[in-house]
PDB file of N, CA and C in Angstrom:
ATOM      1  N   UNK A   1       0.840  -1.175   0.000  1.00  0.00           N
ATOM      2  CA  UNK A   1       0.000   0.000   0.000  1.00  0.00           C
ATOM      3  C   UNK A   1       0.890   1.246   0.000  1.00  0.00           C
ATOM      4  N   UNK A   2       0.988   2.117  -0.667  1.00  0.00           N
ATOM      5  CA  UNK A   2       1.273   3.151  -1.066  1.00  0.00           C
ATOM      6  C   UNK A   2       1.077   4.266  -0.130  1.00  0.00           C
ATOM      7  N   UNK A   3       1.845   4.856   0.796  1.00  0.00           N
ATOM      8  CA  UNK A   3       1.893   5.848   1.750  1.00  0.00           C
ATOM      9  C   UNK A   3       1.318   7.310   1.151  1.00  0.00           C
ATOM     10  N   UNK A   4       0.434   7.742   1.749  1.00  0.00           N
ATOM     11  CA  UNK A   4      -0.206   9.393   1.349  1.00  0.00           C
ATOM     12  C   UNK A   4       0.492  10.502   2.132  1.00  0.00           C
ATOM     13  N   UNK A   5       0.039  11.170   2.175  1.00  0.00           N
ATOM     14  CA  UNK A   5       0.868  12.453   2.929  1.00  0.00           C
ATOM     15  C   UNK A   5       2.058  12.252   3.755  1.00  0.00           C
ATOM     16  N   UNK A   6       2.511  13.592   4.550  1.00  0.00           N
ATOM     17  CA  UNK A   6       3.854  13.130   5.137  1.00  0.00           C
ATOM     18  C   UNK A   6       3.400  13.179   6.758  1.00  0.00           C
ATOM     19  N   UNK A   7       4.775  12.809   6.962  1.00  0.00           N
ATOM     20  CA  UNK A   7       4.751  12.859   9.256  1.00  0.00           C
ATOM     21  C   UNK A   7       5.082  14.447   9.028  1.00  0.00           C
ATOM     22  N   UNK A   8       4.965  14.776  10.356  1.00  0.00           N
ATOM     23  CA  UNK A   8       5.365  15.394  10.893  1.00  0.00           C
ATOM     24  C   UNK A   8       6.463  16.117  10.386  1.00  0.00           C
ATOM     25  N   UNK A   9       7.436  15.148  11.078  1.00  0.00           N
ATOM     26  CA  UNK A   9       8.960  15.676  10.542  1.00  0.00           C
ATOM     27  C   UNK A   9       8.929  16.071   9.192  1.00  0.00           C
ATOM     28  N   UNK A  10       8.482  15.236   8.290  1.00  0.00           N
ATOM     29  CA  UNK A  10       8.409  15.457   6.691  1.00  0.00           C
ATOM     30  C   UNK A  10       8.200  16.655   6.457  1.00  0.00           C
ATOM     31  N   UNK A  11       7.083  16.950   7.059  1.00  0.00           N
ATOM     32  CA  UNK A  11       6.168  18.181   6.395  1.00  0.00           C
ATOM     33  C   UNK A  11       7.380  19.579   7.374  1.00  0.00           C
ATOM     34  N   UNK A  12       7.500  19.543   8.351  1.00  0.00           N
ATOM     35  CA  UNK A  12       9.207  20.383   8.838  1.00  0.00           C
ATOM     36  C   UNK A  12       9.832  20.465   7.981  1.00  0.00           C
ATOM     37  N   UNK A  13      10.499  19.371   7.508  1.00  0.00           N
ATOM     38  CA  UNK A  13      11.903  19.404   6.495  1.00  0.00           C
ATOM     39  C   UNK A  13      11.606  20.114   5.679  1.00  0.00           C
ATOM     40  N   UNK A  14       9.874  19.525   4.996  1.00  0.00           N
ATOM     41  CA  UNK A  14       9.775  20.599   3.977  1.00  0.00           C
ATOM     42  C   UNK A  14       9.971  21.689   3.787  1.00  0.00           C
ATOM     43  N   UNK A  15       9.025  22.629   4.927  1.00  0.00           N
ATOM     44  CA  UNK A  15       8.933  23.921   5.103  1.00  0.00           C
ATOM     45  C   UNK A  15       9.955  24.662   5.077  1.00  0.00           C
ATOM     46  N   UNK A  16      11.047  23.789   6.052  1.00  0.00           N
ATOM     47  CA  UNK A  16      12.334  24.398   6.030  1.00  0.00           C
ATOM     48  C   UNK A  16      12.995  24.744   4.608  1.00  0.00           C
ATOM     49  N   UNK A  17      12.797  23.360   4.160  1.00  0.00           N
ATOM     50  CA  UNK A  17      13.912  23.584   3.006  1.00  0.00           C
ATOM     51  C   UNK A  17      13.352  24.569   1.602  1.00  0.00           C
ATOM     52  N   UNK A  18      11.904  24.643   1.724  1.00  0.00           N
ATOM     53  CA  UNK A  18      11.528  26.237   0.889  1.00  0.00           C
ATOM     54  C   UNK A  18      11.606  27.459   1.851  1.00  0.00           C
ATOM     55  N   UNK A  19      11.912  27.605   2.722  1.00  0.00           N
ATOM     56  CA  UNK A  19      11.797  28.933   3.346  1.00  0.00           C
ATOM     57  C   UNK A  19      13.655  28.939   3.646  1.00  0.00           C
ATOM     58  N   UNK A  20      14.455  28.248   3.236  1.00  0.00           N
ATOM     59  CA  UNK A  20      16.072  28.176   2.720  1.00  0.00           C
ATOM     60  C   UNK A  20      16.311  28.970   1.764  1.00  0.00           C
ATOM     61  N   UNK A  21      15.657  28.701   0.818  1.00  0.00           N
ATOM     62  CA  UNK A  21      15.500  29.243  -0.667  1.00  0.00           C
ATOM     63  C   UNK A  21      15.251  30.577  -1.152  1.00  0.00           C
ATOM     64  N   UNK A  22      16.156  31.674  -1.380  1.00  0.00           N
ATOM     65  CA  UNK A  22      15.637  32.943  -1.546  1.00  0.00           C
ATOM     66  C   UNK A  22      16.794  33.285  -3.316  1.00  0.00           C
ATOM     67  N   UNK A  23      15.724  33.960  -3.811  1.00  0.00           N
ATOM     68  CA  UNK A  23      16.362  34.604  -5.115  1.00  0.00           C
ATOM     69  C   UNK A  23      17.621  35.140  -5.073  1.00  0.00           C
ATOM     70  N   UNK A  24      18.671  34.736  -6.301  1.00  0.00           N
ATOM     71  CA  UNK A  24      19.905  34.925  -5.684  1.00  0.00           C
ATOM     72  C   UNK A  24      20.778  33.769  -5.518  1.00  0.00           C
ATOM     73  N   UNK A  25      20.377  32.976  -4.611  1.00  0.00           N
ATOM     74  CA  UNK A  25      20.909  31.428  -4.379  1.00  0.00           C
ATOM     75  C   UNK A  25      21.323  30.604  -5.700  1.00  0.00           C
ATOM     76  N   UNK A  26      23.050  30.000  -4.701  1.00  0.00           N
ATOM     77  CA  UNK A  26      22.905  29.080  -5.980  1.00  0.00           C
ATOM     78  C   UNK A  26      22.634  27.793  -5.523  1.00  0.00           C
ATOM     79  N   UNK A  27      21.922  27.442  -6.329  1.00  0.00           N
ATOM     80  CA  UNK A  27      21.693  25.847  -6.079  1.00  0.00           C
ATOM     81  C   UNK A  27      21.853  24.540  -7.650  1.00  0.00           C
ATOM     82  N   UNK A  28      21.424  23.547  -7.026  1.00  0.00           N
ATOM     83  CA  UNK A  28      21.900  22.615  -8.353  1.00  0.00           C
ATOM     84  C   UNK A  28      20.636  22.211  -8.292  1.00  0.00           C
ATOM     85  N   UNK A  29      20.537  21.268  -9.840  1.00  0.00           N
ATOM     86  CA  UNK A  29      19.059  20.056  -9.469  1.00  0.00           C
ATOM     87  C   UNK A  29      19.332  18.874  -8.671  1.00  0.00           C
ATOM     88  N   UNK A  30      18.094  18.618  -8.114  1.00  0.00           N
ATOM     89  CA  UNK A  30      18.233  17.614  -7.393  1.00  0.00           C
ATOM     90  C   UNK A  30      17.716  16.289  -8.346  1.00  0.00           C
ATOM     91  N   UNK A  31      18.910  15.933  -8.804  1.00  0.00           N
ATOM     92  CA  UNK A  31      19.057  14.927  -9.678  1.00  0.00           C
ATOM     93  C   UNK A  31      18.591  13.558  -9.183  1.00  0.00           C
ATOM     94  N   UNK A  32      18.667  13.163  -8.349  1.00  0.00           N
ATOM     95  CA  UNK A  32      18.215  12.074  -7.872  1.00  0.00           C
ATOM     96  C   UNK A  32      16.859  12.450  -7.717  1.00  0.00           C
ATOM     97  N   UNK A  33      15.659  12.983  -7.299  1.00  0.00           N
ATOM     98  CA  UNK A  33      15.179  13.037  -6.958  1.00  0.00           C
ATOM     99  C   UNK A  33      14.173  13.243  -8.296  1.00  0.00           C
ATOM    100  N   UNK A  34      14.854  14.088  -9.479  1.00  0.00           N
ATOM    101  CA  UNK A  34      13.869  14.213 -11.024  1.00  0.00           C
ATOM    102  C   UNK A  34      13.961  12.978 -11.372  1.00  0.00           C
ATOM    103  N   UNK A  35      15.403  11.863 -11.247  1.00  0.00           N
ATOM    104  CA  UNK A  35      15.286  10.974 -11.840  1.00  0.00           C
ATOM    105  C   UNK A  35      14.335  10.040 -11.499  1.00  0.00           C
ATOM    106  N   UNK A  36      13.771   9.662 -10.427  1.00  0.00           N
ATOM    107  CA  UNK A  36      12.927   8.643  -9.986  1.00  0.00           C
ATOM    108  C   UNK A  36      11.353   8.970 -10.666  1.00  0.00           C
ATOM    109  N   UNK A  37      11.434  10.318 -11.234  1.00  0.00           N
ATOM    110  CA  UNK A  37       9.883  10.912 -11.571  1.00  0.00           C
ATOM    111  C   UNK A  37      10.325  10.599 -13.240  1.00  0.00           C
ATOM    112  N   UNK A  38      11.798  10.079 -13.870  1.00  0.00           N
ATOM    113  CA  UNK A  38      11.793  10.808 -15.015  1.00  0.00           C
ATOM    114  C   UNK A  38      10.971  10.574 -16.259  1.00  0.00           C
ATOM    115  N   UNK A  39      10.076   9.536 -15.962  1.00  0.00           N
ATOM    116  CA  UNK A  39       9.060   8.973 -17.210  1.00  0.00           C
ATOM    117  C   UNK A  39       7.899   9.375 -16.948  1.00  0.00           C
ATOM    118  N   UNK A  40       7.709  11.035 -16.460  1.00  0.00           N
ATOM    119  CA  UNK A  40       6.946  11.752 -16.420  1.00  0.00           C
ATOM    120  C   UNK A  40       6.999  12.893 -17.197  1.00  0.00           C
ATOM    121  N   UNK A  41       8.358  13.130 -17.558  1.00  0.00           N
ATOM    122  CA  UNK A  41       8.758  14.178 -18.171  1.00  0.00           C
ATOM    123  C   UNK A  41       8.830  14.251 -19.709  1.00  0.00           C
ATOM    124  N   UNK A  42       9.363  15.052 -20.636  1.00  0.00           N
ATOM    125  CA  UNK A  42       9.149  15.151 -21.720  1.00  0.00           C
ATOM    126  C   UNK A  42      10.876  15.025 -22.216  1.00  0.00           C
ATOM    127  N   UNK A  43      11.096  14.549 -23.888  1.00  0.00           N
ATOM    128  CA  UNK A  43      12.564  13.898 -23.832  1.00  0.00           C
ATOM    129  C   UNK A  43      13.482  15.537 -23.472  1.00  0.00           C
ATOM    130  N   UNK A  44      13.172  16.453 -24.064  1.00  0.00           N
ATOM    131  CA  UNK A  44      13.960  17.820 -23.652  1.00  0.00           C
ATOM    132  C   UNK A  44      14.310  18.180 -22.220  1.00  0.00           C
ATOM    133  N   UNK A  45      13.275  17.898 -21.415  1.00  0.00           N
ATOM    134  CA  UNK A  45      13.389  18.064 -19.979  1.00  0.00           C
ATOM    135  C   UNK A  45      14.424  17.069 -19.459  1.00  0.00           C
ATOM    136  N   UNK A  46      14.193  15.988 -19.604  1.00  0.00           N
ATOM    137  CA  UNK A  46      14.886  14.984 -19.426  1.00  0.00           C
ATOM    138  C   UNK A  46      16.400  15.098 -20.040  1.00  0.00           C
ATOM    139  N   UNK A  47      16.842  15.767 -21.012  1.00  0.00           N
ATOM    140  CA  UNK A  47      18.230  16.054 -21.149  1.00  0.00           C
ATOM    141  C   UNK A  47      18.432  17.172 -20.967  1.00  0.00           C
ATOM    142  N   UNK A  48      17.602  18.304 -20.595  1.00  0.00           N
ATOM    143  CA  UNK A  48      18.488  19.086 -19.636  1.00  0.00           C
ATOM    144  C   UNK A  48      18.875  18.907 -18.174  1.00  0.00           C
ATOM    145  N   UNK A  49      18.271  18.143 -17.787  1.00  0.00           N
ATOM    146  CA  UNK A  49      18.408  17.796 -16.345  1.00  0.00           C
ATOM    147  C   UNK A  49      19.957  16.471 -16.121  1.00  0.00           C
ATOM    148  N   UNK A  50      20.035  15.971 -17.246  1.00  0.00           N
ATOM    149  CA  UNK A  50      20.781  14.927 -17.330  1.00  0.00           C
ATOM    150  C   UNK A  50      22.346  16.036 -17.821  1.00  0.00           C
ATOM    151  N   UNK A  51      21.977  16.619 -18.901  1.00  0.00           N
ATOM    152  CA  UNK A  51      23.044  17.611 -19.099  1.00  0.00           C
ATOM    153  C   UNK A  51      23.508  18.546 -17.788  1.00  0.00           C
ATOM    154  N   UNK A  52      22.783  18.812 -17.207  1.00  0.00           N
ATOM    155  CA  UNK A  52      23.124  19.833 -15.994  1.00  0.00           C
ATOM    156  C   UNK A  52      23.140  19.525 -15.032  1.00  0.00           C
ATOM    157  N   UNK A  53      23.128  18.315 -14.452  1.00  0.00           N
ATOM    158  CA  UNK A  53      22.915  17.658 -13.103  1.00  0.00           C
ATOM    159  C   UNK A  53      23.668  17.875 -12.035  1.00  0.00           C
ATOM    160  N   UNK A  54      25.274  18.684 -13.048  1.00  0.00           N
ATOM    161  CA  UNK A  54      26.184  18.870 -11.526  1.00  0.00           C
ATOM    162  C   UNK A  54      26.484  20.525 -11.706  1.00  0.00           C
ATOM    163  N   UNK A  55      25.302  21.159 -12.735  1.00  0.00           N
ATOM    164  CA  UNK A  55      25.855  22.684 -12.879  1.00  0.00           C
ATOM    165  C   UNK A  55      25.356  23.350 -11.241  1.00  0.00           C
ATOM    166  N   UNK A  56      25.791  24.513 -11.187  1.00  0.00           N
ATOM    167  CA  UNK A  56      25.503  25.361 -10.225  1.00  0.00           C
ATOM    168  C   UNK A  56      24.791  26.735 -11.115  1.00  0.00           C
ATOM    169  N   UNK A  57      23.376  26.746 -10.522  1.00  0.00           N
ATOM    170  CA  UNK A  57      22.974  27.721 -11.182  1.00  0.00           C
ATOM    171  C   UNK A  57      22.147  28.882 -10.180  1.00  0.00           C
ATOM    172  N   UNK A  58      22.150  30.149 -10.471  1.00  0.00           N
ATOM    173  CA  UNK A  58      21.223  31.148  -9.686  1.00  0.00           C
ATOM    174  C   UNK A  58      19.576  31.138  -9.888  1.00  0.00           C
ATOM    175  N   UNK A  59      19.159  30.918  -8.640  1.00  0.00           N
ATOM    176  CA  UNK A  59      17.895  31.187  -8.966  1.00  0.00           C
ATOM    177  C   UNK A  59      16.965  32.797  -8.854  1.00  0.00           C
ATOM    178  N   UNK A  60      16.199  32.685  -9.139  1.00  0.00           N
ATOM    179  CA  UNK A  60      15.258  33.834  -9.395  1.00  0.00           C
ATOM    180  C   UNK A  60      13.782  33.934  -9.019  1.00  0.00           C
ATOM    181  N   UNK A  61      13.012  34.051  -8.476  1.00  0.00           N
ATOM    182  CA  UNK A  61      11.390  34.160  -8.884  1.00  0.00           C
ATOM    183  C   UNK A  61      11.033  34.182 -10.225  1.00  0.00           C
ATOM    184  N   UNK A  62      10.013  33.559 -10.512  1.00  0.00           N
ATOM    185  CA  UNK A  62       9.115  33.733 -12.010  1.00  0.00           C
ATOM    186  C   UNK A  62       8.477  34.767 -11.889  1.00  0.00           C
ATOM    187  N   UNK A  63       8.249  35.390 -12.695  1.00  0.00           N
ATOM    188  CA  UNK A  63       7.785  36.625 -12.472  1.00  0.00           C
ATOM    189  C   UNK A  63       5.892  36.820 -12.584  1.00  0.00           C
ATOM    190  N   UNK A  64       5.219  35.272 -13.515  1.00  0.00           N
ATOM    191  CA  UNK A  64       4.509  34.787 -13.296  1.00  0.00           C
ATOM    192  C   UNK A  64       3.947  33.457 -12.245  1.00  0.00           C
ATOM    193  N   UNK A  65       4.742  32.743 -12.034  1.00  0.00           N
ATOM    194  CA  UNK A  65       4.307  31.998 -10.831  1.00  0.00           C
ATOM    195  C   UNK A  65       5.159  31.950  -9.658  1.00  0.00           C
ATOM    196  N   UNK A  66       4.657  32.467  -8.855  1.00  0.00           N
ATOM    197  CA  UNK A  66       5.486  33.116  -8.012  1.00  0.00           C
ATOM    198  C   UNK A  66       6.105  31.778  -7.126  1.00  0.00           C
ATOM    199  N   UNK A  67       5.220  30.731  -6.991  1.00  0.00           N
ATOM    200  CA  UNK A  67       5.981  29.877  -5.965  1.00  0.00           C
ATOM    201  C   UNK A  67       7.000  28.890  -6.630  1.00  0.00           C
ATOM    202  N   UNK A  68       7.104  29.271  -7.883  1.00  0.00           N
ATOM    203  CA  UNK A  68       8.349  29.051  -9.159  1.00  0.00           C
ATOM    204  C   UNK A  68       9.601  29.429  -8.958  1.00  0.00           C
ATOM    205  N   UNK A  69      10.482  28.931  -9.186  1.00  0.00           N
ATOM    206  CA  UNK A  69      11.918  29.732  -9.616  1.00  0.00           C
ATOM    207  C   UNK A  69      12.375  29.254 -10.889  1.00  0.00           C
ATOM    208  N   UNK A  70      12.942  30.064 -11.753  1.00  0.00           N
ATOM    209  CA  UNK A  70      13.667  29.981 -13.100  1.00  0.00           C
ATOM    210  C   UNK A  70      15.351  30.202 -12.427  1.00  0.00           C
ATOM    211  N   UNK A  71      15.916  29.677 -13.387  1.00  0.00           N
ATOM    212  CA  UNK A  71      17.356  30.039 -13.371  1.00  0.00           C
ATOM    213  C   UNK A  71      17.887  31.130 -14.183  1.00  0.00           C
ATOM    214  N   UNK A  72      18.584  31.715 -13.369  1.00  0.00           N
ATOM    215  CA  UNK A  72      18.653  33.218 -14.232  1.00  0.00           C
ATOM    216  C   UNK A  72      19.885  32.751 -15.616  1.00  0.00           C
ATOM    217  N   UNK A  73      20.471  32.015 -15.981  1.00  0.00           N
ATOM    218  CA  UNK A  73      21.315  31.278 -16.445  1.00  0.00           C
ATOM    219  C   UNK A  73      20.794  31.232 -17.695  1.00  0.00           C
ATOM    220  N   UNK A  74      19.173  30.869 -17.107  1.00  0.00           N
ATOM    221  CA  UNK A  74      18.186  29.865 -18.600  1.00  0.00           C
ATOM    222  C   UNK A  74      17.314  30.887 -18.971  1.00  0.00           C
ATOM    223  N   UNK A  75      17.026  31.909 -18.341  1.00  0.00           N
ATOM    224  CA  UNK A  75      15.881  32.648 -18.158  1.00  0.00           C
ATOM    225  C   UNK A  75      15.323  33.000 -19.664  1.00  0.00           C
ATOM    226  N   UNK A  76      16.214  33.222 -20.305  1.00  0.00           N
ATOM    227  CA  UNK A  76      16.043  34.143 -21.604  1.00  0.00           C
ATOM    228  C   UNK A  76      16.143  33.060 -22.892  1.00  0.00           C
ATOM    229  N   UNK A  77      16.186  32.243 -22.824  1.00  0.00           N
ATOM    230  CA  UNK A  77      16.677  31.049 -23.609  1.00  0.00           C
ATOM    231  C   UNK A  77      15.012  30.066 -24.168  1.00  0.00           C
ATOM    232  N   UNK A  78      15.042  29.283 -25.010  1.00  0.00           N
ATOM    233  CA  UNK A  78      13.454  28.708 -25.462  1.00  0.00           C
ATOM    234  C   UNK A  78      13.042  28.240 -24.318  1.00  0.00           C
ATOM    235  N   UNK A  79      14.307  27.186 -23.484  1.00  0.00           N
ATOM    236  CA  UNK A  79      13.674  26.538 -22.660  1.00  0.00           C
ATOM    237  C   UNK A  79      13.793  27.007 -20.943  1.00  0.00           C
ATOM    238  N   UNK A  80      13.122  28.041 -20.494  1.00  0.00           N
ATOM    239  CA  UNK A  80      13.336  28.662 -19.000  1.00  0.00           C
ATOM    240  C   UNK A  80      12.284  28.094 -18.392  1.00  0.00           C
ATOM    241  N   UNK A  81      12.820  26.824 -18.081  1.00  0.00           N
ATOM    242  CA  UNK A  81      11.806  25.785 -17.206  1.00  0.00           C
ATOM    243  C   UNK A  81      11.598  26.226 -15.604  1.00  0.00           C
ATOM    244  N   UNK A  82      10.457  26.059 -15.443  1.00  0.00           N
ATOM    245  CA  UNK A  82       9.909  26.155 -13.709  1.00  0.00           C
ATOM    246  C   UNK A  82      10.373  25.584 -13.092  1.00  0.00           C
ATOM    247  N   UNK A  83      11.039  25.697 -12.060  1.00  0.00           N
ATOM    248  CA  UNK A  83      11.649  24.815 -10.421  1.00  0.00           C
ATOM    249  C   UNK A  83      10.706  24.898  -9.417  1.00  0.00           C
ATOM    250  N   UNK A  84      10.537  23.330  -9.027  1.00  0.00           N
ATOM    251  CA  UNK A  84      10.033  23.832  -7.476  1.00  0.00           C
ATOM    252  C   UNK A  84      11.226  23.609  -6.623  1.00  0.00           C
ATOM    253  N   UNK A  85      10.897  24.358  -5.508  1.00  0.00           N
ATOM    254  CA  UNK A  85      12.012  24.441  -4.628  1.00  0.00           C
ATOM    255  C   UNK A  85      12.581  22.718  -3.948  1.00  0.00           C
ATOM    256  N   UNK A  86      11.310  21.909  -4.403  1.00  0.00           N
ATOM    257  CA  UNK A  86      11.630  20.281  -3.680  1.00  0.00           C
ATOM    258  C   UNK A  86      12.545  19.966  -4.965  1.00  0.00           C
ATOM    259  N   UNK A  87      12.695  20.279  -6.100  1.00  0.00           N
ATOM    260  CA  UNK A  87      13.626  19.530  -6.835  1.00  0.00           C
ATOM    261  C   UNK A  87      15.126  20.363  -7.148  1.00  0.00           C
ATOM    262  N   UNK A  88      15.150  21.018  -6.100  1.00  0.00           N
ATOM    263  CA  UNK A  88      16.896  22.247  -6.012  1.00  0.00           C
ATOM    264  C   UNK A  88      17.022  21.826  -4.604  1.00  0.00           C
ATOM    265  N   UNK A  89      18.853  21.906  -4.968  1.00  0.00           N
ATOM    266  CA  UNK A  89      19.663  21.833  -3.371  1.00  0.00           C
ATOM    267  C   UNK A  89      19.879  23.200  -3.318  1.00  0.00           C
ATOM    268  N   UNK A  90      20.441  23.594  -2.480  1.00  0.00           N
ATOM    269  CA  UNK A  90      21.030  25.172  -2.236  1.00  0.00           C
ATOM    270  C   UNK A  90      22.578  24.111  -2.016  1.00  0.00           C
ATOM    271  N   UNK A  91      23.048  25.044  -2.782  1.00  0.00           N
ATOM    272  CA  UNK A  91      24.808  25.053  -2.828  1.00  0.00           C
ATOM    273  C   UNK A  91      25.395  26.421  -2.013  1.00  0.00           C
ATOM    274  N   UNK A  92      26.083  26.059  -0.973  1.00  0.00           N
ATOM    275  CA  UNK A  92      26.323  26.644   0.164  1.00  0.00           C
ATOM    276  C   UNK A  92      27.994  27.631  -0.297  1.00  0.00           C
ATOM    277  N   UNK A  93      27.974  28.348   0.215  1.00  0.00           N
ATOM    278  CA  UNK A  93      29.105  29.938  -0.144  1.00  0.00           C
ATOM    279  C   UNK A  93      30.328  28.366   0.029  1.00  0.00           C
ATOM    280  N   UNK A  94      31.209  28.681  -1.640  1.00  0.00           N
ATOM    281  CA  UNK A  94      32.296  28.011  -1.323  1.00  0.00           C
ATOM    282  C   UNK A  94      32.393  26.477  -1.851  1.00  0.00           C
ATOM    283  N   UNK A  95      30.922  26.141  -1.825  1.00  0.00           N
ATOM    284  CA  UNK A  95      30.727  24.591  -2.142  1.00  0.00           C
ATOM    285  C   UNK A  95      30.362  24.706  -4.231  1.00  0.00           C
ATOM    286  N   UNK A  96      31.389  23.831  -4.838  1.00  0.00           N
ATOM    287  CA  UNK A  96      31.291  24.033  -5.561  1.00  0.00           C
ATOM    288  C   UNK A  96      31.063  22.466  -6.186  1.00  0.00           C
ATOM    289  N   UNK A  97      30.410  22.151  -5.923  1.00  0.00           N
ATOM    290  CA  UNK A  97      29.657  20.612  -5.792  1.00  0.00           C
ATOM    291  C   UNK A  97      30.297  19.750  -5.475  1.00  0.00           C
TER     292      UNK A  97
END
């Protein structure tokens, strides 16, 4: 049987780890974590994420969905895909993966 919502703690970690997250930040994808979803995705998505898996990139707010972040990197480019904050690490001053 297939577990629904989270504990406690879960739903903490969560909170924490989007209220971590401010425009500006660099962070990476959380590669492990797209990959287990990746036959959800479309083949483009799927090789940028595979192409970039160990980049370090800045994030930004969308300027339309706000609980979005774009990478300011990609922003301007065909493909300036939406982030949620559960599929970015924050890469910490110094850490260069």
């Amino acid at each position: 049987m297939k577990k629904i919502g989270l504990t406690k703690t879960e739903a903490i970690a969560m909170i924490e780890k989007e209220n971590s997250l401010h425009p500006g930040d660099k962070v990476k994808i959380d590669y492990e974590a797209l990959n287990k979803r990746r036959e959800h995705f479309t083949p483009e998505y799927i090789e940028f994420i595979d192409t970039h898996k160990d980049t370090v990139f800045t994030i930004a707010k969308d300027e339309h969905y706000k609980s979005f972040y774009v990478f300011k990197e990609t922003a301007n480019t065909d493909t300036p895909w939406l982030w949620s904050f559960m599929d970015l690490i924050k890469v910490e001053d110094g850490e260069d993966g």
